[in-house]
PDB file of N, CA and C in Angstrom:
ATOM      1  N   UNK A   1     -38.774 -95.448 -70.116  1.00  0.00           N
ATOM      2  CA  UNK A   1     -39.344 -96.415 -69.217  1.00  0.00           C
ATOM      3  C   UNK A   1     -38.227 -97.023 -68.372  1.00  0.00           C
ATOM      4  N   UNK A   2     -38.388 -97.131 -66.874  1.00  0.00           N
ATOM      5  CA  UNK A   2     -37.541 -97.640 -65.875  1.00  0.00           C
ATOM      6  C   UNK A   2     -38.331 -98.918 -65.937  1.00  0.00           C
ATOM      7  N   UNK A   3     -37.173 -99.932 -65.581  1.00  0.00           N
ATOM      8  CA  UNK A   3     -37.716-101.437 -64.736  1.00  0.00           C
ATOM      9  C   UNK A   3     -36.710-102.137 -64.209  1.00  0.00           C
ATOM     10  N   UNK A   4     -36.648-102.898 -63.770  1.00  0.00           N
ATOM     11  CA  UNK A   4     -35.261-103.331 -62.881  1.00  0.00           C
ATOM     12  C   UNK A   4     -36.012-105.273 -62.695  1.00  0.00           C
ATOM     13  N   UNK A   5     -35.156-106.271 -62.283  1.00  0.00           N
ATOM     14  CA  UNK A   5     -34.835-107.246 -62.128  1.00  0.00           C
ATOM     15  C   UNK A   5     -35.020-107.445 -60.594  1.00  0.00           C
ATOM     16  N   UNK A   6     -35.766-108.690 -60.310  1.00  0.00           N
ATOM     17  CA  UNK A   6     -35.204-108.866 -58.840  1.00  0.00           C
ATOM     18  C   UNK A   6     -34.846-110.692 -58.722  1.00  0.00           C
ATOM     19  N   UNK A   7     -33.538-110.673 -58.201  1.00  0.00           N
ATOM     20  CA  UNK A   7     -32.920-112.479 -58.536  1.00  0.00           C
ATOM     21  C   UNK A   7     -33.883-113.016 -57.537  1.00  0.00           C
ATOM     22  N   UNK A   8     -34.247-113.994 -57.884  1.00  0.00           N
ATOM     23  CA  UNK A   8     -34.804-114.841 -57.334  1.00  0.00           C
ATOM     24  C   UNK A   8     -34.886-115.521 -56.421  1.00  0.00           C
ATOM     25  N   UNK A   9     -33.325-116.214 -56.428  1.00  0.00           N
ATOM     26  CA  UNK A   9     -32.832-117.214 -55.137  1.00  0.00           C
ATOM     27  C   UNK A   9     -32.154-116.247 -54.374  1.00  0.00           C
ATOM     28  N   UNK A  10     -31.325-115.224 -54.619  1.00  0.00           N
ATOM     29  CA  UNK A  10     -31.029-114.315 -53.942  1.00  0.00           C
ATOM     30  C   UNK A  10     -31.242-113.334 -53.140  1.00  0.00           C
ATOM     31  N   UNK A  11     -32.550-112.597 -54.065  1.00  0.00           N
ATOM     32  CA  UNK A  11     -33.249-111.300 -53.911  1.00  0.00           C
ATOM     33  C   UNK A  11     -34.567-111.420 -52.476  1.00  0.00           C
ATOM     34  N   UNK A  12     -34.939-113.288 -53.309  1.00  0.00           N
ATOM     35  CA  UNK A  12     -36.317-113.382 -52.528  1.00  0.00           C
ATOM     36  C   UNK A  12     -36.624-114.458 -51.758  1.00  0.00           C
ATOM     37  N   UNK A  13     -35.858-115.636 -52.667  1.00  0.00           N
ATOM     38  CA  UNK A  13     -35.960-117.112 -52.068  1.00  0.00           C
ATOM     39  C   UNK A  13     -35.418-116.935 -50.334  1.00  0.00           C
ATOM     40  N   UNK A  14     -34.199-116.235 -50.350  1.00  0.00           N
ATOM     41  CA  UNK A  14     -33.437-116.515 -49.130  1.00  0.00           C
ATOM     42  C   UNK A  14     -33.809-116.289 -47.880  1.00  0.00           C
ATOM     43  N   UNK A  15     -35.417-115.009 -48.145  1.00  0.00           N
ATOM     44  CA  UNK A  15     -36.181-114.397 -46.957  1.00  0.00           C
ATOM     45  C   UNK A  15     -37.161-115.449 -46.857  1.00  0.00           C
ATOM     46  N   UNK A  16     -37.147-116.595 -47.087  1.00  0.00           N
ATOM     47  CA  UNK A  16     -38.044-117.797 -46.960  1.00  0.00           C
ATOM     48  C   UNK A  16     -38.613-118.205 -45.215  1.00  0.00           C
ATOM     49  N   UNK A  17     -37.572-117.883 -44.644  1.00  0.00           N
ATOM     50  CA  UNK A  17     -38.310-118.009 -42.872  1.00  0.00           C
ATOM     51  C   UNK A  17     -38.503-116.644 -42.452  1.00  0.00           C
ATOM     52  N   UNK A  18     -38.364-115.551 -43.255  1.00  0.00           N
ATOM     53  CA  UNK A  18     -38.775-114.313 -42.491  1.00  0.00           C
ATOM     54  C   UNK A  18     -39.200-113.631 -43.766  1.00  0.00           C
ATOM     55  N   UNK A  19     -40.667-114.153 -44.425  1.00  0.00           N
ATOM     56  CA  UNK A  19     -41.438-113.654 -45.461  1.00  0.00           C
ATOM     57  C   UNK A  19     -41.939-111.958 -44.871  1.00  0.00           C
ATOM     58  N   UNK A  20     -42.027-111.566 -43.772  1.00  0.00           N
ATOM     59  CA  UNK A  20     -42.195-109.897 -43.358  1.00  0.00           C
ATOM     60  C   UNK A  20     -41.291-108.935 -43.922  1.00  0.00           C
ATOM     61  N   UNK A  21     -39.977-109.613 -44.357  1.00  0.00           N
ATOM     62  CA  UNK A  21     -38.990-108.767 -44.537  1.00  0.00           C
ATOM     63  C   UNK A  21     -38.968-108.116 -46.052  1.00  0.00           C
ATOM     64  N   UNK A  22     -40.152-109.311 -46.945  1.00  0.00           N
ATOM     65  CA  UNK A  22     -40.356-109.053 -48.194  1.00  0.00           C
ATOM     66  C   UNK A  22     -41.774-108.230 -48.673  1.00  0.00           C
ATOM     67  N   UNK A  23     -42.713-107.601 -47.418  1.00  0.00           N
ATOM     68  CA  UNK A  23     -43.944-107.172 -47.301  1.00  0.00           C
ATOM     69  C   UNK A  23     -43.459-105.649 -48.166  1.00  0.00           C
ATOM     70  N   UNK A  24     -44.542-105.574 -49.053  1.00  0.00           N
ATOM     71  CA  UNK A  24     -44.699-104.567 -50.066  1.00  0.00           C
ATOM     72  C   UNK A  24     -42.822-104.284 -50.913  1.00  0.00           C
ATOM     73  N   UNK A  25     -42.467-105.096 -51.510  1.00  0.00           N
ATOM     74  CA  UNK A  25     -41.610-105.399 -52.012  1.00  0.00           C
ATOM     75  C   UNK A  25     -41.870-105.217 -53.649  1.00  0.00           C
ATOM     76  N   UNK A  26     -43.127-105.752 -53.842  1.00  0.00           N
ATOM     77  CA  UNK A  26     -44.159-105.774 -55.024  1.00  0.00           C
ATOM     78  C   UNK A  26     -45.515-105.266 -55.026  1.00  0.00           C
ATOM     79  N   UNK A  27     -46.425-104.106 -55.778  1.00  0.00           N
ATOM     80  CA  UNK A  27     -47.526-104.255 -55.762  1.00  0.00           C
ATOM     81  C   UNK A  27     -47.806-104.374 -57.317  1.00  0.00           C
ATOM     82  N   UNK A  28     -49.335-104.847 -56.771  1.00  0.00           N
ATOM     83  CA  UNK A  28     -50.126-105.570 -58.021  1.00  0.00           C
ATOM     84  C   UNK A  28     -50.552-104.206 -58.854  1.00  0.00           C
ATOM     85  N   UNK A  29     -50.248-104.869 -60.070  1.00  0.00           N
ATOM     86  CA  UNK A  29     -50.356-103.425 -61.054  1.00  0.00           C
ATOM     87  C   UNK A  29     -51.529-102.608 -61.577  1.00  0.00           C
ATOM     88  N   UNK A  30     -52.586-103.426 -61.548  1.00  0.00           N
ATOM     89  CA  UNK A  30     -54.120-102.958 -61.559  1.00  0.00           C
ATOM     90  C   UNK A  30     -54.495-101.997 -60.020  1.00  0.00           C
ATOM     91  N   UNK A  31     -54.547-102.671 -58.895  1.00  0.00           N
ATOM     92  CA  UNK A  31     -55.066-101.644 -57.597  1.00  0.00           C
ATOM     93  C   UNK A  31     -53.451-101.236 -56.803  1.00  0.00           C
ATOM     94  N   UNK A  32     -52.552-101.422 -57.541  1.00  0.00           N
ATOM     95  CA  UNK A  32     -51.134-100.856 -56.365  1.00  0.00           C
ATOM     96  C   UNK A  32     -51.653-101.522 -55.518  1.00  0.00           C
ATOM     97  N   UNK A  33     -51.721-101.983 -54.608  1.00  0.00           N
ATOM     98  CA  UNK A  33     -51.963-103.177 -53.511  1.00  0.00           C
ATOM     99  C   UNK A  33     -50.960-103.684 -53.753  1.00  0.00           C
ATOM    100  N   UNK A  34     -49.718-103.465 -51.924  1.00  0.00           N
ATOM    101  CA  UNK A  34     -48.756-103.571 -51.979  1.00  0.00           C
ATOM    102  C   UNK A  34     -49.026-105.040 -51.610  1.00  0.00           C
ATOM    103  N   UNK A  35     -47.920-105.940 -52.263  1.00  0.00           N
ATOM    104  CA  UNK A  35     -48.291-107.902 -51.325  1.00  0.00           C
ATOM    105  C   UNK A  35     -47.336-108.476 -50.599  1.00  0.00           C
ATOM    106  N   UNK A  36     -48.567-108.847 -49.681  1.00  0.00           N
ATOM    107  CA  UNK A  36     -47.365-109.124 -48.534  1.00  0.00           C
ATOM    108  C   UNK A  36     -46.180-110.023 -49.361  1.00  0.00           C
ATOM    109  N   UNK A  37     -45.254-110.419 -47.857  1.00  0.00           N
ATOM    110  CA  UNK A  37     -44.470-111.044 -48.233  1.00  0.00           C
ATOM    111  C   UNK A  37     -44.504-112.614 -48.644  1.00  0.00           C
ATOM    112  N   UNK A  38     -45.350-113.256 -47.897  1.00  0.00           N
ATOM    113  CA  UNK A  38     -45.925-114.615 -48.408  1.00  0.00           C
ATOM    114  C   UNK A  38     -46.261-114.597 -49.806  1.00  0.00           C
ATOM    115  N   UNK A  39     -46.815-113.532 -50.599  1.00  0.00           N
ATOM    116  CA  UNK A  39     -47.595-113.665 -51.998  1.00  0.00           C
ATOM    117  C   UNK A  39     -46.377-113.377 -52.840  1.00  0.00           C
ATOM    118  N   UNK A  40     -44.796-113.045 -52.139  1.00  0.00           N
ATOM    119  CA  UNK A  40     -44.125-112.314 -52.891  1.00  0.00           C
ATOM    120  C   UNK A  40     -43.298-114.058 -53.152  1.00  0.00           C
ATOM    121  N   UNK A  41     -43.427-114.395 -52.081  1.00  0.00           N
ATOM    122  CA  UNK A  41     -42.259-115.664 -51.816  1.00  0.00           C
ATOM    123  C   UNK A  41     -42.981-116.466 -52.861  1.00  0.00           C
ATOM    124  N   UNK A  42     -44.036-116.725 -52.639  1.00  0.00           N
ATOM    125  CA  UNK A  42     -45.129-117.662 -53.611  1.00  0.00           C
ATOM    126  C   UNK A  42     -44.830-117.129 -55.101  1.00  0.00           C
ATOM    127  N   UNK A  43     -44.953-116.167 -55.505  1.00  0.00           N
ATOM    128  CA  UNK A  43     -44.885-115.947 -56.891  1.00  0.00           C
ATOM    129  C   UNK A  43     -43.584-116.207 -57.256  1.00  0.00           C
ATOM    130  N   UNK A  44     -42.540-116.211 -56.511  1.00  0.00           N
ATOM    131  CA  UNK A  44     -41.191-116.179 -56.784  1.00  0.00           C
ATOM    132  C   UNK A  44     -40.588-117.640 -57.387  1.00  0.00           C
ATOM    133  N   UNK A  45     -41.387-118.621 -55.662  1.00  0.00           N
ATOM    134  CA  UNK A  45     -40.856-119.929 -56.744  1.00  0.00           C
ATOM    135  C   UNK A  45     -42.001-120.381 -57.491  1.00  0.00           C
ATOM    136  N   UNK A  46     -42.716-119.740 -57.663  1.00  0.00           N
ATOM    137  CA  UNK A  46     -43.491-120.417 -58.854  1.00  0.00           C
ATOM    138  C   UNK A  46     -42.605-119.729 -60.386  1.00  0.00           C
ATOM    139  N   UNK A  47     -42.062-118.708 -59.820  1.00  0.00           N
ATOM    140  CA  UNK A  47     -41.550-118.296 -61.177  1.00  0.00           C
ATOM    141  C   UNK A  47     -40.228-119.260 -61.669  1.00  0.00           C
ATOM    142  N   UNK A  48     -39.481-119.520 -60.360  1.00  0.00           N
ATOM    143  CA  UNK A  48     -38.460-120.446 -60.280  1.00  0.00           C
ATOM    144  C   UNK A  48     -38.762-121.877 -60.590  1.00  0.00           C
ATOM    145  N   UNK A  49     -39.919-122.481 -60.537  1.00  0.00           N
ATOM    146  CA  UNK A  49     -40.201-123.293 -60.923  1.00  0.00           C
ATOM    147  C   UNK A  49     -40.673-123.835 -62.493  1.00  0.00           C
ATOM    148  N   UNK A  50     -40.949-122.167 -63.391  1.00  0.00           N
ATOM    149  CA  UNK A  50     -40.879-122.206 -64.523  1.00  0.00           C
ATOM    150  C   UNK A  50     -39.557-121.749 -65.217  1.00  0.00           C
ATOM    151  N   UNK A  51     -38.322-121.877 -64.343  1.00  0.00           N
ATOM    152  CA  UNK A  51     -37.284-121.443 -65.049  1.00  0.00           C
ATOM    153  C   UNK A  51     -36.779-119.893 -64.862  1.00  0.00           C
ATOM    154  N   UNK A  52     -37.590-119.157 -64.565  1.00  0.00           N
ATOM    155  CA  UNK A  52     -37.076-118.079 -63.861  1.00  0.00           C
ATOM    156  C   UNK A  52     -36.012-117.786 -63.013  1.00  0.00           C
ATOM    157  N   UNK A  53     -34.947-117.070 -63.382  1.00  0.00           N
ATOM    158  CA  UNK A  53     -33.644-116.839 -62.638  1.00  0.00           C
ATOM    159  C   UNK A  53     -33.855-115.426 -61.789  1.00  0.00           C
ATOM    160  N   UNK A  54     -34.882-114.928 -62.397  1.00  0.00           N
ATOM    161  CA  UNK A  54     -35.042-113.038 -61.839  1.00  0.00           C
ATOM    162  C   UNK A  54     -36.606-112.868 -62.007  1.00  0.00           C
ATOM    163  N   UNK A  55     -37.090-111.833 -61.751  1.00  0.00           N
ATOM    164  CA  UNK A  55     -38.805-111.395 -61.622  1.00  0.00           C
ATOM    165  C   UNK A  55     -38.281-110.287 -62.370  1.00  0.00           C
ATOM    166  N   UNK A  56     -39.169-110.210 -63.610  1.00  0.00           N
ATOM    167  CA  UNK A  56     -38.517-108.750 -64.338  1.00  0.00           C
ATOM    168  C   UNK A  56     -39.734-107.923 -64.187  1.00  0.00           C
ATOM    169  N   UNK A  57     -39.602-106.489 -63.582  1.00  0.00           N
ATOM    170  CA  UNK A  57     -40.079-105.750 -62.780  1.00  0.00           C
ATOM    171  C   UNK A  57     -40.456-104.622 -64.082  1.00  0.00           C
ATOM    172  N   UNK A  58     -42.141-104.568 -64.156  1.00  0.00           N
ATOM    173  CA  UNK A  58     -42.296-103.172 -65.657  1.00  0.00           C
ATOM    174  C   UNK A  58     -41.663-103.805 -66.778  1.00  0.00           C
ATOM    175  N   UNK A  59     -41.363-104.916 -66.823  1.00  0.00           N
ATOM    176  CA  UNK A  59     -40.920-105.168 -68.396  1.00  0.00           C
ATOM    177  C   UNK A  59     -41.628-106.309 -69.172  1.00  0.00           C
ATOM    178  N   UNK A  60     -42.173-105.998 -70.618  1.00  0.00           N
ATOM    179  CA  UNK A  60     -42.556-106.756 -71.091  1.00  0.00           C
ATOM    180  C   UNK A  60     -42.069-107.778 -72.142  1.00  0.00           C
ATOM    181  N   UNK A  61     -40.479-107.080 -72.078  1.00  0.00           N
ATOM    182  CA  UNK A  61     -40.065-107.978 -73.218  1.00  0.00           C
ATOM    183  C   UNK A  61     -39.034-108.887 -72.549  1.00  0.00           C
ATOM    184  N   UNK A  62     -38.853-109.727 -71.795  1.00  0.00           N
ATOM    185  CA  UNK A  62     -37.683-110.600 -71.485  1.00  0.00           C
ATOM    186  C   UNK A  62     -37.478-112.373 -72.356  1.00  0.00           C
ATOM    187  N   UNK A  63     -36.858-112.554 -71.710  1.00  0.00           N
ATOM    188  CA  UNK A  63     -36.457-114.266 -72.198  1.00  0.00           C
ATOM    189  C   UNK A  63     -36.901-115.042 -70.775  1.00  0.00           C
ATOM    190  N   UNK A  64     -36.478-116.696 -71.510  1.00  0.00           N
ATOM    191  CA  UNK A  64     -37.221-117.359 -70.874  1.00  0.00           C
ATOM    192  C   UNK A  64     -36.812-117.415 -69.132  1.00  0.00           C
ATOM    193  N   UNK A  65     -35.408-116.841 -68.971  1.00  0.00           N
ATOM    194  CA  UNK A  65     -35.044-116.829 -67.552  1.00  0.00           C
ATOM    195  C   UNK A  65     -35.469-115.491 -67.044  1.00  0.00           C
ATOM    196  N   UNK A  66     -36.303-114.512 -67.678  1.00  0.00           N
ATOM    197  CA  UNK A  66     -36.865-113.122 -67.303  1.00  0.00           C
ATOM    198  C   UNK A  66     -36.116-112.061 -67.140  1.00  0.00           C
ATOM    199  N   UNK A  67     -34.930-112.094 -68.090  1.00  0.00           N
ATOM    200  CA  UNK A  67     -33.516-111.285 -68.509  1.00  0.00           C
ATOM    201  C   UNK A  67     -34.117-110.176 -69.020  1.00  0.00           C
ATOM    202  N   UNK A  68     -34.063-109.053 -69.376  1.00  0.00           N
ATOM    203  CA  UNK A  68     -34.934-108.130 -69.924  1.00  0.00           C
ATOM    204  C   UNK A  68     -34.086-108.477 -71.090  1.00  0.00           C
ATOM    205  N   UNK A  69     -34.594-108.235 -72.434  1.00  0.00           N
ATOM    206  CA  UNK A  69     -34.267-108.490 -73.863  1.00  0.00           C
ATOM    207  C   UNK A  69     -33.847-106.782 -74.736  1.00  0.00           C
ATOM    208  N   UNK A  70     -34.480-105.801 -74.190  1.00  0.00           N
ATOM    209  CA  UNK A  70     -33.886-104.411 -74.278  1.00  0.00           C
ATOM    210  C   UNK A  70     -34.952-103.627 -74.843  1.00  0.00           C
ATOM    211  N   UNK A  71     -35.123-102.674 -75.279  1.00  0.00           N
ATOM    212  CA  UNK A  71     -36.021-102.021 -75.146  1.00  0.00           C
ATOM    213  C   UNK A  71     -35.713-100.921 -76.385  1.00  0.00           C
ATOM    214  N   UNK A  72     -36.444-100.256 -77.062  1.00  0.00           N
ATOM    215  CA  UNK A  72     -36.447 -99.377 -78.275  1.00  0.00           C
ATOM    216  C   UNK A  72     -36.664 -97.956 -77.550  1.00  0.00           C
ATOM    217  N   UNK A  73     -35.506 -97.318 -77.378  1.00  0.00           N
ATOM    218  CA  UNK A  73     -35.776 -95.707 -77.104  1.00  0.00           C
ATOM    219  C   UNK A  73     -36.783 -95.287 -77.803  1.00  0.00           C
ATOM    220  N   UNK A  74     -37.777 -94.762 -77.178  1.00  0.00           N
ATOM    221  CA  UNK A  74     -38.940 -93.719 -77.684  1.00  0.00           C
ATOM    222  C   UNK A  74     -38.280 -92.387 -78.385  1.00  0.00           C
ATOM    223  N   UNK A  75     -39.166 -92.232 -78.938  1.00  0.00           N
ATOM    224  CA  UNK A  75     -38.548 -90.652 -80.057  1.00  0.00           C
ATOM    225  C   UNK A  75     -38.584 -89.381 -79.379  1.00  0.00           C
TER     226      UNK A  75
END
C-alpha cells in the first residue's frame, strides 16, 4: 500500500488567494470526484484547526498531528 502526506501550512494553506491552483489535488474516495480547490483549502484548516500538521493521504493509521504511524508489510 502507497500513501503519502500533504503539509498543511505549506502544501495547502499557502494557495489560500489562489484556491484554483489546488483544484483536483484530492478526490473523494467513494465517487473519485476530484475537489475543487476551495473544498481542499476548507478541509485543510479544519484539519489544522484540530491539530493537524499534514493530511495523511490512503492512510489509516496516523497520530494526532496525521504522521503516518507505519504500517505491517503484507505477506
Amino acid at each position: 500500500m502507497h500513501h503519502c502526506s500533504i503539509d498543511i501550512a505549506n502544501g495547502v494553506i499557502r494557495y489560500a488567494r489562489s484556491p484554483r491552483r489546488l483544484d483536483g489535488l484530492l478526490k473523494e474516495a467513494n465517487s473519485g470526484r476530484s475537489l475543487p480547490g476551495e473544498e481542499v483549502l476548507s478541509l485543510a484548516r479544519e484539519m489544522a484547526g484540530k491539530g493537524y500538521e499534514v493530511m495523511p493521504i490512503g492512510c489509516d493509521h496516523f497520530d494526532s498531528r496525521g504522521y503516518c504511524l507505519g504500517h505491517e508489510d503484507p505477506p
